[in-house]
Protein backbone atom coordinates (compact mmCIF):
# COMPACT_ATOMS: atom_id res chain seq x y z
CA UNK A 1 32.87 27.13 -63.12
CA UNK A 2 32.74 31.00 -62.32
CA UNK A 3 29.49 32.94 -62.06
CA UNK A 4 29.36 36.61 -62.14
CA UNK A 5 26.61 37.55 -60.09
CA UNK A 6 24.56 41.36 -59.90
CA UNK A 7 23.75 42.68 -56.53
CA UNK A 8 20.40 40.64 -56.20
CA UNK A 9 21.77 37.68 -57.02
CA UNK A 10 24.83 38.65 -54.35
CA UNK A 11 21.99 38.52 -52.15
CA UNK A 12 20.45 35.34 -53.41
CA UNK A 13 23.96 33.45 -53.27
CA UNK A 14 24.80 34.21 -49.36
CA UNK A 15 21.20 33.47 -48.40
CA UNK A 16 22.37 29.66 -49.77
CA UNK A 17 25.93 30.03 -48.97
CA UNK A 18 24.90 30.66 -45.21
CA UNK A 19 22.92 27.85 -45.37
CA UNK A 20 25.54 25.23 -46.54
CA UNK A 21 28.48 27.13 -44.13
CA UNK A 22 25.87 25.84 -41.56
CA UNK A 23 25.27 22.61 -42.79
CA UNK A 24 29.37 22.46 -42.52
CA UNK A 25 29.50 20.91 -39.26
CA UNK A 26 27.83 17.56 -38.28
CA UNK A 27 23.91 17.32 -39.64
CA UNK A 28 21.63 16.31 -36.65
CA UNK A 29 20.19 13.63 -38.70
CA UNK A 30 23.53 11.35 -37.77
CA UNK A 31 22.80 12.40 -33.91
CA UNK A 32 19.01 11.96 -34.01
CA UNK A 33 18.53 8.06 -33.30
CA UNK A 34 21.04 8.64 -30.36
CA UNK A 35 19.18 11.40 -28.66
CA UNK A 36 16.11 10.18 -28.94
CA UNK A 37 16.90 7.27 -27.36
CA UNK A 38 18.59 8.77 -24.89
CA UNK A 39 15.67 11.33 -24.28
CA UNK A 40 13.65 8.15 -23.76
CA UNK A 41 15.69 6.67 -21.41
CA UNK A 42 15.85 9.49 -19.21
CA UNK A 43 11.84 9.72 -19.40
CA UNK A 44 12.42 6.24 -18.18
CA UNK A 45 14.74 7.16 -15.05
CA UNK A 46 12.27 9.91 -14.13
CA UNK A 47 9.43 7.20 -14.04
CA UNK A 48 11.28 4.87 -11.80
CA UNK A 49 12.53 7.06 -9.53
CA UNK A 50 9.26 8.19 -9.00
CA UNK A 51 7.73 4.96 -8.60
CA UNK A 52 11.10 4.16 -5.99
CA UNK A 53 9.72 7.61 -4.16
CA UNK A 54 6.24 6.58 -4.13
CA UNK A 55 6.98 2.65 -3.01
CA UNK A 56 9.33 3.84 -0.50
CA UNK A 57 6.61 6.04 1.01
CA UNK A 58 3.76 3.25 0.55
CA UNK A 59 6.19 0.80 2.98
CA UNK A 60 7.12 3.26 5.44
CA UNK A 61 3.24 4.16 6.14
CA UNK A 62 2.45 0.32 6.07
CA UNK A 63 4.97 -0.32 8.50
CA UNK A 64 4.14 2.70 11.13
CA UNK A 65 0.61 1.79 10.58
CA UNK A 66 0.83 -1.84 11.45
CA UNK A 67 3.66 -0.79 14.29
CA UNK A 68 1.33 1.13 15.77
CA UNK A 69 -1.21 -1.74 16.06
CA UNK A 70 1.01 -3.83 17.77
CA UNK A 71 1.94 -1.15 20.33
CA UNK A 72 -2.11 -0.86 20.89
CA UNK A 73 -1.94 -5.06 21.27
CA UNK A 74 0.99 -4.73 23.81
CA UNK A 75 -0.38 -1.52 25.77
CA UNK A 76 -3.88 -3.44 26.18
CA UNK A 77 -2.47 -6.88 26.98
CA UNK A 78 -0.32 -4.55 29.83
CA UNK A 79 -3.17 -3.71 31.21
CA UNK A 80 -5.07 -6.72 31.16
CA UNK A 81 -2.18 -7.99 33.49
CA UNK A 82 -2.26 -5.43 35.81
CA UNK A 83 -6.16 -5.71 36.26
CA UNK A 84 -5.12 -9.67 36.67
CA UNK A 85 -2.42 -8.80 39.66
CA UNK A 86 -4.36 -5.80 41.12
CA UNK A 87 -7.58 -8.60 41.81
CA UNK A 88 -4.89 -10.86 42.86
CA UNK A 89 -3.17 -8.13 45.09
CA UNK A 90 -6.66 -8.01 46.61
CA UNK A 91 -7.14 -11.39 47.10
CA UNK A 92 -3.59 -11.97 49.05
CA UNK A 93 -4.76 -9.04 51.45
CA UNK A 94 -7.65 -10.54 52.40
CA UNK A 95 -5.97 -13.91 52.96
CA UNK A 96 -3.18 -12.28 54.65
CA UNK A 97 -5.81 -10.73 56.96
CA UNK A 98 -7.04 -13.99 57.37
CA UNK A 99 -3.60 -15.80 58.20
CA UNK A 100 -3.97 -18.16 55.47
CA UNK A 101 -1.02 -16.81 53.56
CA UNK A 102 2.66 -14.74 55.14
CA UNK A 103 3.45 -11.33 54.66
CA UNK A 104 5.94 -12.02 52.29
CA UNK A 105 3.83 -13.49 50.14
CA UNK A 106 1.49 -10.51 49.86
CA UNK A 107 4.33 -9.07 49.04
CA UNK A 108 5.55 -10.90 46.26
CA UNK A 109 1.99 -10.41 44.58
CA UNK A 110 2.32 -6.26 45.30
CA UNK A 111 6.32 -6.33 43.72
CA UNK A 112 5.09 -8.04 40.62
CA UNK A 113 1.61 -5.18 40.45
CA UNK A 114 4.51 -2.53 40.62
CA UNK A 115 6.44 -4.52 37.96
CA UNK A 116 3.14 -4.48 35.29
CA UNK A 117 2.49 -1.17 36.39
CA UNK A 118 5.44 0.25 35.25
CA UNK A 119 5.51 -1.64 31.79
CA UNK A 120 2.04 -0.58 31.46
CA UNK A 121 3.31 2.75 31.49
CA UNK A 122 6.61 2.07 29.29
CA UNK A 123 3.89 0.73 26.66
CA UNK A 124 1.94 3.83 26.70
CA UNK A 125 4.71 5.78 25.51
CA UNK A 126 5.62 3.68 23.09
CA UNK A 127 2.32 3.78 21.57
CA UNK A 128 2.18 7.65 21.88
CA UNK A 129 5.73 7.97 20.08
CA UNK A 130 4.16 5.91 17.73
CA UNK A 131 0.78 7.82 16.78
CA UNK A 132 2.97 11.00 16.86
CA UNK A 133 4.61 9.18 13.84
CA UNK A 134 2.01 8.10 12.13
CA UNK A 135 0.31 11.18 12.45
CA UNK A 136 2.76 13.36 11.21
CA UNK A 137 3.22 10.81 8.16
CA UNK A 138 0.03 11.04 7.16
CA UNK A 139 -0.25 14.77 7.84
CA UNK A 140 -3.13 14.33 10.44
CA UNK A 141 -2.64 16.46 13.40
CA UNK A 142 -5.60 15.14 15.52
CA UNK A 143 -4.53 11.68 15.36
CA UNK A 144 -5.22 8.30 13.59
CA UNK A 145 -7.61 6.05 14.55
CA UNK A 146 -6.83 3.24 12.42
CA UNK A 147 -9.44 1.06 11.11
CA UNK A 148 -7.53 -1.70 9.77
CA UNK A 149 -6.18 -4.45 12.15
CA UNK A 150 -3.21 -6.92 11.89
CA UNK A 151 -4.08 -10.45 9.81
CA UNK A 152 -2.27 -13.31 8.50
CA UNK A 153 -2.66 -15.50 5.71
CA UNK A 154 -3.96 -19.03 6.62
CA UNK A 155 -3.11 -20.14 3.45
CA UNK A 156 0.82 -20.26 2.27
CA UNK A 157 1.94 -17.45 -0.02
CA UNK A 158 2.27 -17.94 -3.21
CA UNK A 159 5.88 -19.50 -4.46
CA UNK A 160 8.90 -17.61 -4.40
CA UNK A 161 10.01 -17.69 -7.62
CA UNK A 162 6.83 -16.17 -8.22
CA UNK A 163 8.09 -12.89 -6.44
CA UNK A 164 11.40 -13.39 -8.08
CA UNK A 165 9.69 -13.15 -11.59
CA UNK A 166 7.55 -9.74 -10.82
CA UNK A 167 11.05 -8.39 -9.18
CA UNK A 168 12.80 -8.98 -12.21
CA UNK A 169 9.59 -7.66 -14.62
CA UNK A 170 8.77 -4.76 -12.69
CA UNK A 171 10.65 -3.14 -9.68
CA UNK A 172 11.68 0.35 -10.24
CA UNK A 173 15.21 0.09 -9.11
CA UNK A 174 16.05 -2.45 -12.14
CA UNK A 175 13.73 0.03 -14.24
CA UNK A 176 15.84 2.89 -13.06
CA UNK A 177 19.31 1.20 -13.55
CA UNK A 178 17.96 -0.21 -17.08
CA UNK A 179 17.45 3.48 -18.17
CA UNK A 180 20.95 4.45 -17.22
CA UNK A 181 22.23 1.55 -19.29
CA UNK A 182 20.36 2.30 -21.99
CA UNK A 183 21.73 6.31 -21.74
CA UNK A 184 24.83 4.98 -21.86
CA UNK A 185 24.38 3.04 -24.93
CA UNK A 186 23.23 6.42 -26.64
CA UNK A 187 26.15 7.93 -25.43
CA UNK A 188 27.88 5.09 -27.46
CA UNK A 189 26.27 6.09 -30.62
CA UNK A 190 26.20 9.68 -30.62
CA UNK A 191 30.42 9.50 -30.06
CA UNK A 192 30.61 6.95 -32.57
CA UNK A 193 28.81 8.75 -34.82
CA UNK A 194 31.64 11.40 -34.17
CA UNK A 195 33.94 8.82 -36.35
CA UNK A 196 31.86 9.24 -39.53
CA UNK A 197 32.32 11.86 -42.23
CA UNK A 198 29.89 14.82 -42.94
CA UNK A 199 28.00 14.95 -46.29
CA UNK A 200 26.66 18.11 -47.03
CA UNK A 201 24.42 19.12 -50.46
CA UNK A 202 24.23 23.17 -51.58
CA UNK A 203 22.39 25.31 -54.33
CA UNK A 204 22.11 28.57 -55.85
CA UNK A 205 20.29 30.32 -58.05
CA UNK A 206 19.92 33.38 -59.55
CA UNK A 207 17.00 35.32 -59.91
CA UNK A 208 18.30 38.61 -61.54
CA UNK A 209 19.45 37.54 -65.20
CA UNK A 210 19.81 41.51 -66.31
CA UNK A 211 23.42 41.97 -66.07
CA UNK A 212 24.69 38.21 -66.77
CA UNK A 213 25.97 36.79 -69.47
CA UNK A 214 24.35 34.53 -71.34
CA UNK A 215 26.94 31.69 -70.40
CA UNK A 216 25.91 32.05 -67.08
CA UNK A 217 24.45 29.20 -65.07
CA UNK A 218 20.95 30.14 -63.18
CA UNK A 219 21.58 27.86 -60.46
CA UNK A 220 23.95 25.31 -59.72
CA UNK A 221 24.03 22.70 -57.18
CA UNK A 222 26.79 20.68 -55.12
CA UNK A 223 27.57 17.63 -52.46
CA UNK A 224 30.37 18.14 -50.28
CA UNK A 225 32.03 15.64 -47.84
CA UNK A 226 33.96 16.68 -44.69
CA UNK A 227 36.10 14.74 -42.39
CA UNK A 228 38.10 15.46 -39.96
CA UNK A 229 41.70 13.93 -40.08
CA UNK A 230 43.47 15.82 -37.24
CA UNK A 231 41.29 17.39 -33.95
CA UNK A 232 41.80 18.09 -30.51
CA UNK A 233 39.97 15.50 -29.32
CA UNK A 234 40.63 12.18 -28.79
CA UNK A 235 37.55 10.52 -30.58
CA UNK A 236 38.36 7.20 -30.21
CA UNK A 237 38.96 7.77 -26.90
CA UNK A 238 35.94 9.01 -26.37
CA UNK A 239 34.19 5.84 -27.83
CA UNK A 240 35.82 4.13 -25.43
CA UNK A 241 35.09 6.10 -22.22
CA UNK A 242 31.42 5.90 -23.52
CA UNK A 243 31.60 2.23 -23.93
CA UNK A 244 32.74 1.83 -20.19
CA UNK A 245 29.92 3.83 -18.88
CA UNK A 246 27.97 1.02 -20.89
CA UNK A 247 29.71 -1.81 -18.59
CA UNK A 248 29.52 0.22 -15.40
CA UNK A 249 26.07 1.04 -16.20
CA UNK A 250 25.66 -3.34 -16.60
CA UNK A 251 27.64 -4.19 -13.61
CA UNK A 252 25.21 -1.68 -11.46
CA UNK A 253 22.62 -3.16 -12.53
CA UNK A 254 23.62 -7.25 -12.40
CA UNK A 255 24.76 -5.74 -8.38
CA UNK A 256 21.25 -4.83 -7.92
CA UNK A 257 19.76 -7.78 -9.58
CA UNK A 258 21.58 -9.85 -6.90
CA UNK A 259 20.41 -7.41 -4.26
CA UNK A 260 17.08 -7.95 -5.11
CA UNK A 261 17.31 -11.58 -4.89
CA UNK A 262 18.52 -11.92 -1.66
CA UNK A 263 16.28 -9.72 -0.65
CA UNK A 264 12.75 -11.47 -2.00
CA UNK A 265 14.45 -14.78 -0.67
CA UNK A 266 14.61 -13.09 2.69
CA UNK A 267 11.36 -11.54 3.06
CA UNK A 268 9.77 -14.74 2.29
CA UNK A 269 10.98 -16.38 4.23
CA UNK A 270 10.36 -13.93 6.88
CA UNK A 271 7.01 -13.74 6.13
CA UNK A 272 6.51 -17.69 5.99
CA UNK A 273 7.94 -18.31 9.17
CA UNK A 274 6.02 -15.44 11.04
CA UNK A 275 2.72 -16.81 9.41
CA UNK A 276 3.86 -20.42 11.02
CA UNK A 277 4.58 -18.84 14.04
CA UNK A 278 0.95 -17.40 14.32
CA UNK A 279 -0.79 -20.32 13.63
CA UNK A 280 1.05 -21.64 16.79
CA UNK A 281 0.05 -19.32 19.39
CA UNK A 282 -3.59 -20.54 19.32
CA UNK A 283 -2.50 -23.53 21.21
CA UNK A 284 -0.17 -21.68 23.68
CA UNK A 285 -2.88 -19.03 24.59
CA UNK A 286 -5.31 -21.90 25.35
CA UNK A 287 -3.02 -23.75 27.53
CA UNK A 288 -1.59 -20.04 29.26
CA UNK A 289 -5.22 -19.20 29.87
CA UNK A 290 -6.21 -22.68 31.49
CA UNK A 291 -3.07 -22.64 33.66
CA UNK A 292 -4.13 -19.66 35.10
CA UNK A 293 -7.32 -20.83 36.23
CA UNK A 294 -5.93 -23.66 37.56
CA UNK A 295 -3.35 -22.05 39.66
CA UNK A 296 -5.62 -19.68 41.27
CA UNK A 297 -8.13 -22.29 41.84
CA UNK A 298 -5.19 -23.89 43.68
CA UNK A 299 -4.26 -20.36 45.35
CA UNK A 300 -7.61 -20.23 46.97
CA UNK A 301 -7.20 -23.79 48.49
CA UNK A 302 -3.77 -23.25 49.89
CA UNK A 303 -2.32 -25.64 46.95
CA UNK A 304 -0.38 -23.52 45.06
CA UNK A 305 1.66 -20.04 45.62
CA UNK A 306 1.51 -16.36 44.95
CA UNK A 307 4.55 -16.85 42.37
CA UNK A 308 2.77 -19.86 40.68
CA UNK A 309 -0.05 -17.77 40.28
CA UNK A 310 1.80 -14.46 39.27
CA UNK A 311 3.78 -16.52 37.05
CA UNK A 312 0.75 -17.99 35.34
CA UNK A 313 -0.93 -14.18 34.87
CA UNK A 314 2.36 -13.50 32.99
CA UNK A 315 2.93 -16.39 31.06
CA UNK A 316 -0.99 -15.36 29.60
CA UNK A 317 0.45 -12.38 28.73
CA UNK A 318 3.49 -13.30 27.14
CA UNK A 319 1.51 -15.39 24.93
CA UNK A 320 -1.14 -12.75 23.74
CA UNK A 321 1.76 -10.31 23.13
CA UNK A 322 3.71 -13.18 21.06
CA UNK A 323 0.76 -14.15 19.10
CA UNK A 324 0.49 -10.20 18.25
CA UNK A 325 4.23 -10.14 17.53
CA UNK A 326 3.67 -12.90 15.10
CA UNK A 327 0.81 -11.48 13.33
CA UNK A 328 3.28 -8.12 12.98
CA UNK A 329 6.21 -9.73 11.55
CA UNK A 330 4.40 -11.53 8.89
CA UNK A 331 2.28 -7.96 8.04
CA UNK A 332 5.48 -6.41 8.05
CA UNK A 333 7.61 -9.04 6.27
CA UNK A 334 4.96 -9.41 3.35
CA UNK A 335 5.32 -5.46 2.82
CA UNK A 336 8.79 -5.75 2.05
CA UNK A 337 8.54 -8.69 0.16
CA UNK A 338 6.06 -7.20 -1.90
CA UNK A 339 8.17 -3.76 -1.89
CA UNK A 340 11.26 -5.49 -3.25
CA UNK A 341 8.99 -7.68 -5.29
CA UNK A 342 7.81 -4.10 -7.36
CA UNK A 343 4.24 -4.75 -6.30
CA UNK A 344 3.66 -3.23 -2.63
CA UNK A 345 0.24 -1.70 -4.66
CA UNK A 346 -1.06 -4.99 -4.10
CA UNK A 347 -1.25 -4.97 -0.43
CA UNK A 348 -4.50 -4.17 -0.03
CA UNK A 349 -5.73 -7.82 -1.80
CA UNK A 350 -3.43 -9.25 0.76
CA UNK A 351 -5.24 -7.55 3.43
CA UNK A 352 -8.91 -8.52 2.03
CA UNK A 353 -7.56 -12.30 1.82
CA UNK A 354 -5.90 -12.82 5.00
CA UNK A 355 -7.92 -13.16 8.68
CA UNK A 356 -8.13 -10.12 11.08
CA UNK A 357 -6.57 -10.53 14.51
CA UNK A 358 -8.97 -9.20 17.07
CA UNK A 359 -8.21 -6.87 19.60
């Protein structure tokens, strides 16, 4: 069909002509589904790598925090001991003056001050190093005083394949590799939508009829249908390479999935045996304590020694520093198990639940 068109209608016919020269190469209807899906995974990825930022952060604080209570445990318990070997120190001089004991012996008693002296003094660096860390964590240049002290659950936590479940459900990491998968699978669609033709529709009409002949159409309209038989490109190939980001993007994330595991198994473990730990030290403190007394009631009547009694002052403070231990590693083992779990948020109900460990 020919059409013999005036100026105007020159004018008229481009305006559409443009339009279906543009409509010549693939419509972004076929490419739509794929990028929004892919625009929604990658909304996804931001999320959980945000959340993997802000969890990361929430365990590190948690664990200088709760460090830095056990370095305030250990510096005090140091200097409990020394207070315990200086009046002990003071009673072998006056016995010493008195003949009742050697010289060596006051000795012994002043070697093992200078001992607790100096890890009195090893422990008060630590815990300086450690509020320097905690302070510049939390942005807090005069110092933290922190208000919240170590506990322990007296109860056993909950069952592990309960932490296993809200691993799988909701930590970020799986959240963040799930995205990527699902990118790739929109990278699968948008290059097989490559493979498909192009179906195009066109019109024109003329709106000057002065100079046309009456056989003239006003308007006429059209579908066209490209493919391309012969490119550059490799499509299929392409296909493919997208389809292998797909499996790389599922091993990553069956890798991490098995990560995770081992991890929650771990930590709860951890965290069990710590909390069975604690509830042990009770017993060993009492008995540490009452040897004490006993020795230096023995000290005073010539039945016992300066080492048995230096040796009991220690063992007291061995077991106040492992019962603190104790209540660290299971404060610190339940973070990460609830970190890897996807719910370190919830530490602060574990913290309300669980009984305080007095200074």
């Amino acid at each position: 069909m020919s059409l013999r068109t005036t100026p105007s209608a020159i004018r008229c016919s481009s305006r559409w002509n443009a339009t279906a020269r543009g409509r010549s190469s693939p419509p972004p209807s076929r490419f739509i589904p794929a990028a929004q899906a892919a625009a929604e995974a990658q909304l996804g990825q931001s999320r959980a790598e945000r959340q993997i930022v802000v969890d990361n952060a929430l365990l590190q604080m948690t664990e200088l925090y709760f460090g830095q209570q056990l370095l305030t445990r250990v510096r005090d318990v140091r200097r409990d001991v020394l207070a315990g070997l200086e009046r002990h120190l003071a009673d072998a001089t006056i016995l010493e003056r008195g003949g009742f004991i050697s010289r060596a012996q006051r000795l012994q008693v002043e070697v093992a001050r200078d001992d607790a002296a100096r890890e009195l003094e090893t422990a008060e660096a630590n815990l300086a190093s450690a509020d320097t860390a905690l302070s510049g964590t939390l942005r807090a240049p005069s110092g933290i005083d922190p208000a919240t002290s170590l506990f322990v659950l007296l109860r056993p936590l909950e069952p592990l394949e309960t932490y296993l479940q809200a691993a799988y459900r909701a930590h970020p990491q799986l959240e963040r590799l799930q995205a990527l998968e699902d990118q790739a699978e929109a990278g699968v669609t948008a290059q097989r939508a490559e493979l498909l033709p192009t179906v195009y529709g066109f019109a024109q009409y003329n709106f000057d009829r002065r100079d046309t002949l009456l056989t003239d159409p006003d308007w006429s309209v059209g579908v066209g249908l490209r493919y391309t038989l012969f490119s550059g490109v490799d499509r299929s190939q392409n296909v493919r390479a997208a389809r292998e980001k797909v499996a790389q993007a599922q091993a990553g994330l069956r890798e991490a999935q098995s990560q995770i595991e081992i991890g929650v198994t771990r930590s709860w473990n951890d965290a069990e045996a710590a909390r069975r730990r604690f509830q042990r030290t009770d017993s060993a403190i009492v008995a540490a304590e009452e040897n004490l007394r006993v020795q230096m009631v023995g000290y005073q009547v010539q039945q016992t020694t300066s080492l048995d009694v230096i040796d009991a002052q220690l063992g007291v403070g061995r077991a106040r520093i492992q019962r603190t231990q104790a209540a660290h590693d299971f404060v610190v083992a339940l973070a990460r198990l609830l970190h890897v779990s996807g719910r370190i948020e919830d530490m602060p109900d574990y913290i309300d639940q669980g009984e305080r460990i007095a200074p």
